[in-house]
Structures are given as structure tokens and as C-alpha cells.
N, C-alpha and C. Protein backbone atom coordinates (compact mmCIF):
# COMPACT_ATOMS: atom_id res chain seq x y z
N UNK A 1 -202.38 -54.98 -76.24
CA UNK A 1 -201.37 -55.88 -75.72
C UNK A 1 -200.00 -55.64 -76.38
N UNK A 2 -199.91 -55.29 -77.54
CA UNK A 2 -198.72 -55.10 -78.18
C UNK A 2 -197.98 -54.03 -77.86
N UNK A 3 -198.72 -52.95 -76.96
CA UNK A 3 -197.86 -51.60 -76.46
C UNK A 3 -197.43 -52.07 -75.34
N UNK A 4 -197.94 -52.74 -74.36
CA UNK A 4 -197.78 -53.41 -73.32
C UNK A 4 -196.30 -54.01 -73.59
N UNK A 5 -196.33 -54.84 -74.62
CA UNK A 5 -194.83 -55.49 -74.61
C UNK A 5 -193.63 -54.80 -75.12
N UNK A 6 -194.14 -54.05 -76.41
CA UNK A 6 -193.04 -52.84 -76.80
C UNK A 6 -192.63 -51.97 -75.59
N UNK A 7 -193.58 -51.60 -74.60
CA UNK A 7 -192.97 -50.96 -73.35
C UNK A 7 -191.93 -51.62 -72.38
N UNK A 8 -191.91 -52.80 -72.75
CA UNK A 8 -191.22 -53.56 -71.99
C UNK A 8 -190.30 -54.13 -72.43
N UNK A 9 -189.91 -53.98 -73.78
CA UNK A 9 -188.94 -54.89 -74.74
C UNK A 9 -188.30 -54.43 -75.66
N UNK A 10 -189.04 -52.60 -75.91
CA UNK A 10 -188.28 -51.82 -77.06
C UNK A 10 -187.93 -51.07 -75.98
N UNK A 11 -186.48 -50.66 -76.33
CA UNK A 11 -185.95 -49.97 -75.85
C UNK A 11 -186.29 -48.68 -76.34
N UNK A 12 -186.59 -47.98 -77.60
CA UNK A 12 -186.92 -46.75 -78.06
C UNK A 12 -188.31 -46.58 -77.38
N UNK A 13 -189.00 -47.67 -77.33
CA UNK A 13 -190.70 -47.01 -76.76
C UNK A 13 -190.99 -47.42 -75.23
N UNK A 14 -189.23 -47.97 -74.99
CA UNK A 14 -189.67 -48.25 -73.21
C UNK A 14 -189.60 -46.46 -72.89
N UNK A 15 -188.61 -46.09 -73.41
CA UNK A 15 -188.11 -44.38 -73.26
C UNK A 15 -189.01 -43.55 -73.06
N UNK A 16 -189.75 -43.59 -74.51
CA UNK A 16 -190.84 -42.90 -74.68
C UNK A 16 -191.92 -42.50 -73.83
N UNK A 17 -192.08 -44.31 -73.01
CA UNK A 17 -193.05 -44.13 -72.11
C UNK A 17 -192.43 -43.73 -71.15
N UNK A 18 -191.38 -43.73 -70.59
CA UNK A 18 -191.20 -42.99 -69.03
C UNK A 18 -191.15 -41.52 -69.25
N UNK A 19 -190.22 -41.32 -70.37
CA UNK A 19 -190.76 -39.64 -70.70
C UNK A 19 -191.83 -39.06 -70.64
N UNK A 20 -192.78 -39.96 -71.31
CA UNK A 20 -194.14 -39.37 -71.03
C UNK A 20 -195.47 -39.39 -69.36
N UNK A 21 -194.47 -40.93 -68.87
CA UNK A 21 -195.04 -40.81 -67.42
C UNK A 21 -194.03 -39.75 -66.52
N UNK A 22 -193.11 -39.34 -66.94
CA UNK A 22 -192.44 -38.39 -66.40
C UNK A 22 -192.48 -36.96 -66.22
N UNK A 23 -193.21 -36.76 -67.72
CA UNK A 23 -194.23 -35.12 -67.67
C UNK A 23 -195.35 -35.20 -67.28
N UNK A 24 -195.98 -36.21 -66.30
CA UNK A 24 -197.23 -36.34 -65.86
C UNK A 24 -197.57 -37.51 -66.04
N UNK A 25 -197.97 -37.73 -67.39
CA UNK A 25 -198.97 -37.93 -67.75
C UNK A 25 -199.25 -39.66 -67.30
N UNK A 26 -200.65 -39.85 -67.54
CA UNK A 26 -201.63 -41.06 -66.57
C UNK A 26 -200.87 -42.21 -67.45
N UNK A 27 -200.85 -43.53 -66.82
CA UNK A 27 -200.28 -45.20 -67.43
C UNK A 27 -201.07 -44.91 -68.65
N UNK A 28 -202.53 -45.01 -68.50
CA UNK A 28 -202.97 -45.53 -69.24
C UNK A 28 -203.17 -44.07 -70.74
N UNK A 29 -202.99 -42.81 -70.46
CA UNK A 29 -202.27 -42.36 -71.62
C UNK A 29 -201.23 -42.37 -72.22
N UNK A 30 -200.37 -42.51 -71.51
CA UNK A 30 -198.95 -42.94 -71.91
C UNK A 30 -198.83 -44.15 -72.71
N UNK A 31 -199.64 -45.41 -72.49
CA UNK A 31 -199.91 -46.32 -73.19
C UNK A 31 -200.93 -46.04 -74.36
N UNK A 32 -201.65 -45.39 -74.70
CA UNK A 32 -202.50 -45.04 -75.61
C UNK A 32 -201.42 -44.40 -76.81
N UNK A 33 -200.61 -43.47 -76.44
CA UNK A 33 -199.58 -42.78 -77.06
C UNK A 33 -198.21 -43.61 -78.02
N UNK A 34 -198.07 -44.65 -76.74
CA UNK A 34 -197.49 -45.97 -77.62
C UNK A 34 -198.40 -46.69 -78.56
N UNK A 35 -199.85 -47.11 -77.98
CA UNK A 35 -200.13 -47.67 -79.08
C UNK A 35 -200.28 -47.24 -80.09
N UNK A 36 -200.45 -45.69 -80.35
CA UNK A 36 -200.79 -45.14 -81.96
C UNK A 36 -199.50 -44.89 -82.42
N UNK A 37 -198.29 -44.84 -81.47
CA UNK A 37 -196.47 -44.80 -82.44
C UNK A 37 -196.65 -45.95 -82.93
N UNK A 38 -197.36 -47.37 -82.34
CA UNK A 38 -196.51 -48.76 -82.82
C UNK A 38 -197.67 -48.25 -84.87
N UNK A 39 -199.28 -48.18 -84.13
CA UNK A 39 -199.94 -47.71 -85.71
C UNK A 39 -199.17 -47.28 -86.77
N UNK A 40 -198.43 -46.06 -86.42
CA UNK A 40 -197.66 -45.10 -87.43
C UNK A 40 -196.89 -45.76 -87.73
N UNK A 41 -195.94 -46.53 -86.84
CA UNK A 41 -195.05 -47.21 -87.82
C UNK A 41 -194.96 -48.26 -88.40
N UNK A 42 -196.29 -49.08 -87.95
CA UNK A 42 -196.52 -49.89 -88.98
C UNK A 42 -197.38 -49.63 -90.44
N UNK A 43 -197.81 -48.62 -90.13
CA UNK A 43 -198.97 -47.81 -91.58
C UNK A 43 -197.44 -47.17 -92.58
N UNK A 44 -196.48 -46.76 -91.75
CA UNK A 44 -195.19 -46.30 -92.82
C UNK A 44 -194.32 -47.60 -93.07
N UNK A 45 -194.50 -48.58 -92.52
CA UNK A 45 -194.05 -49.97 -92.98
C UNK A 45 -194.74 -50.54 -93.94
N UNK A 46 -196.06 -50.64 -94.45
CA UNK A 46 -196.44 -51.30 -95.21
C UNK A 46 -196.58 -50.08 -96.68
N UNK A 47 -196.46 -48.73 -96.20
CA UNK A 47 -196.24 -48.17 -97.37
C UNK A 47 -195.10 -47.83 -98.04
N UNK A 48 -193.97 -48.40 -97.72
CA UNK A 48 -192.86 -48.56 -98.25
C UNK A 48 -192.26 -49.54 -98.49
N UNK A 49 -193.39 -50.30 -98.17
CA UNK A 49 -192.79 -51.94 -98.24
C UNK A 49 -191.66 -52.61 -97.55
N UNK A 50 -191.59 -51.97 -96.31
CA UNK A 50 -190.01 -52.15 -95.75
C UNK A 50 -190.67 -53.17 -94.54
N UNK A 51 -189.37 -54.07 -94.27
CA UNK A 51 -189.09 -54.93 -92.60
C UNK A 51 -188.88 -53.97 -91.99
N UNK A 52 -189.62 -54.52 -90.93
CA UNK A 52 -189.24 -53.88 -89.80
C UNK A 52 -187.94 -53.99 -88.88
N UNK A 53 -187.36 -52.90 -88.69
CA UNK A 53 -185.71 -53.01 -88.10
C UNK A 53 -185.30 -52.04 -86.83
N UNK A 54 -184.75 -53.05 -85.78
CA UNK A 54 -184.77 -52.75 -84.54
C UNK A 54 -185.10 -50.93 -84.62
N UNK A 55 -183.94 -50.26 -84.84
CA UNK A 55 -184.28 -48.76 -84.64
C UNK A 55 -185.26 -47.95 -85.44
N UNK A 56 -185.78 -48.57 -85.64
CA UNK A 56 -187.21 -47.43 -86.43
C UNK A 56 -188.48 -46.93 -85.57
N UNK A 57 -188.38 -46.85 -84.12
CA UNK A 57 -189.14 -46.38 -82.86
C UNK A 57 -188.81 -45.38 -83.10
């Protein structure tokens, strides 16, 4: 659910996903692809101890 809304509300990972439905690829990979960016950047958020801030997509 949370890629679902970042697709719709972040502007860096709305991008992402049309780029990626744009070289093909299926909704529901394209959404799989968001959900493991939102992972990464929250796994490099808690190891640096940083807030999270609009441009870090």
C-alpha cells in the first residue's frame, strides 16, 4: 500500500514509475520496483539516522 501512494504523491517515484511502465514493463512490476526503492531508502534512513526529506527518491 505504501508504493501505491508514493506513486501517487511522490513526485520522484511517480517518475520512476511511468519510466518504468514506459519501457514496458507490467503495473504490477513497476510497483514491485517502487516498493523495494521505498525499502532502500528507508534501510539507508535508519542507518544514518537521518529524517526523511522530500528529495531523497
Amino acid at each position: 500500500m505504501p508504493a501505491l501512494v508514493a506513486i501517487r504523491f511522490n513526485p520522484e517515484l511517480k517518475a520512476k514509475y511511468r519510466q518504468l511502465k514506459a519501457a514496458g514493463k507490467a503495473p504490477k512490476v513497476a510497483i514491485t520496483a517502487i516498493m523495494r526503492k521505498i525499502v532502500v531508502i528507508a534501510n539507508a534512513l535508519l542507518r544514518d539516522g537521518r529524517k526523511w526529506e522530500a528529495s531523497m527518491a
